[in-house]
Protein backbone atom coordinates (compact mmCIF):
# COMPACT_ATOMS: atom_id res chain seq x y z
CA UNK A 1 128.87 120.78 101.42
CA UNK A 2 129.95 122.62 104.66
CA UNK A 3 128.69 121.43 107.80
CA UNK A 4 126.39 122.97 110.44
CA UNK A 5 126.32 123.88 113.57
CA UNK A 6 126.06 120.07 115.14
CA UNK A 7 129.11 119.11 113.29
CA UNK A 8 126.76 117.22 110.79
CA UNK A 9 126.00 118.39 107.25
CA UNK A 10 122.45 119.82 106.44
CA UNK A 11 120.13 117.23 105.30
CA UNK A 12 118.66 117.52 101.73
CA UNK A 13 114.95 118.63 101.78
CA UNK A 14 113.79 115.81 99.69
CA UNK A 15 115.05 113.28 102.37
CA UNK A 16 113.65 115.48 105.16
CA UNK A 17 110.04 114.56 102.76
CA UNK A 18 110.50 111.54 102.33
CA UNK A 19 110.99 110.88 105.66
CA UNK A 20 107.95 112.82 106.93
CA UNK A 21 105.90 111.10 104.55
CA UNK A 22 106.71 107.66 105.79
CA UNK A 23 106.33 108.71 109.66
CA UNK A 24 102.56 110.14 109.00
CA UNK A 25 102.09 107.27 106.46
CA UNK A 26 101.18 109.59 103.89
CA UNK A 27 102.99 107.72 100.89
CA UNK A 28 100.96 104.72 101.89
CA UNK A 29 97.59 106.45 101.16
CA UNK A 30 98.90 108.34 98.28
CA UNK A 31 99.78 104.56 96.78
CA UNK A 32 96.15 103.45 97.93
CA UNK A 33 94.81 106.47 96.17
CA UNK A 34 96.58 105.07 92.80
CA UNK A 35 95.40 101.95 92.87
CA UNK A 36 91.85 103.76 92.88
CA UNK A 37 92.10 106.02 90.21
CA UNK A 38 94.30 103.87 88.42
CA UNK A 39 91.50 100.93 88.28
CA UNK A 40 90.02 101.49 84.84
CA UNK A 41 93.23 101.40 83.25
CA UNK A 42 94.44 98.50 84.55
CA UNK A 43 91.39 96.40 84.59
CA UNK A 44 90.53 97.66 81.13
CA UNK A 45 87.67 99.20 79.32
CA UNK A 46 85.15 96.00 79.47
CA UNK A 47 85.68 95.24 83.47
CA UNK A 48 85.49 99.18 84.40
CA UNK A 49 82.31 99.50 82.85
CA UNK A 50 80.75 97.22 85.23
CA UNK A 51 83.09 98.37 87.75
CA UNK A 52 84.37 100.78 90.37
CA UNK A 53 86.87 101.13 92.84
CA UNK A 54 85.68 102.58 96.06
CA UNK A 55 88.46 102.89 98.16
CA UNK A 56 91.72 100.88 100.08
CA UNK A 57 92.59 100.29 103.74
CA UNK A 58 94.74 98.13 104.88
CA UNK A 59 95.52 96.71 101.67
CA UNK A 60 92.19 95.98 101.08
CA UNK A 61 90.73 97.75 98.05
CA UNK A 62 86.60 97.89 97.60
CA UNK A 63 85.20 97.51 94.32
CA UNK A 64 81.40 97.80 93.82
CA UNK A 65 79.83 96.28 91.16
CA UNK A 66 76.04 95.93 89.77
CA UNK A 67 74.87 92.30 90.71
CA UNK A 68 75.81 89.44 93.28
CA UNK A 69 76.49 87.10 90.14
CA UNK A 70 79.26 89.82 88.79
CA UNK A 71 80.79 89.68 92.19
CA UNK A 72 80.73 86.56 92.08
CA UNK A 73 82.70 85.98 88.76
CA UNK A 74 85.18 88.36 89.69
CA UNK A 75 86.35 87.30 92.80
CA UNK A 76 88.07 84.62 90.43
CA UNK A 77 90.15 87.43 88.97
CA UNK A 78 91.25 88.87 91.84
CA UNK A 79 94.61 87.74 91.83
CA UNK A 80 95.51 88.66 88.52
CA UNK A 81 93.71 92.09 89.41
CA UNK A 82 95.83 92.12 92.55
CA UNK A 83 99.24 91.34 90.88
CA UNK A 84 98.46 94.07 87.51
CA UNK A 85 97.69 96.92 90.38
CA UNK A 86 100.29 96.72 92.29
CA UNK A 87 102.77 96.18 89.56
CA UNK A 88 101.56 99.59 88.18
CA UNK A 89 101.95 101.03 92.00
CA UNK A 90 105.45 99.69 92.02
CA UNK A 91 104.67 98.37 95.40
CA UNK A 92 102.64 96.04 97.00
CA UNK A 93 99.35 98.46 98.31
CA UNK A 94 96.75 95.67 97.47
CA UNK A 95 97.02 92.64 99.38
CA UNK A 96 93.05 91.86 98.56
CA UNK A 97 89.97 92.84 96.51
CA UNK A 98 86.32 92.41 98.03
CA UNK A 99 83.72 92.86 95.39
CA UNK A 100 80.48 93.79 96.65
CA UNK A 101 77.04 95.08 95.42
CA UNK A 102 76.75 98.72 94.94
CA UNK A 103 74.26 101.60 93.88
CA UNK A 104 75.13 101.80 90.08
CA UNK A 105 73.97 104.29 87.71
């Protein structure tokens, strides 16, 4: 690859993303985004019926649920949640899970 016109060859525009994407922190929301959509499939088909994922930040991720009591019994799953998420993200974008009463249709 011939060099440019600061003596230093041209950067590839993949590593120019990359790099852009860490600075605005954009890969960290895309990976909190994941762990949101990717909920139902990770938790399975019996927990995301009485289930949803709201949202992450910071590395904690929201689920709302139907009653205190459910809450309640799922807070004991958490870390098993937390572990199955992020291994599906690849990375570790949920450090906690807060379950809390939502509107539920």
């Amino acid at each position: 690859m011939a060099k440019g016109q600061n003596g230093k060859r041209p950067e590839r525009v993949g590593g120019i993303l990359d790099r852009v994407l860490k600075d605005l922190e954009l890969d960290k929301k895309i990976g909190e985004n994941k762990a949101v959509v990717l909920w139902p499939e990770v938790v399975g088909a019996q927990l995301a019926a009485k289930t949803r994922a709201v949202s992450v930040s910071r590395g904690r991720l929201v689920v709302e649920v139907a009653t205190s009591s459910l809450a309640n019994d799922y807070r004991f799953l958490s870390p098993q949640i937390r572990e199955k998420l992020n291994t599906a993200l690849g990375a570790e974008v949920v450090k906690s899970i807060t379950f809390r009463v939502g509107s539920w249709t």
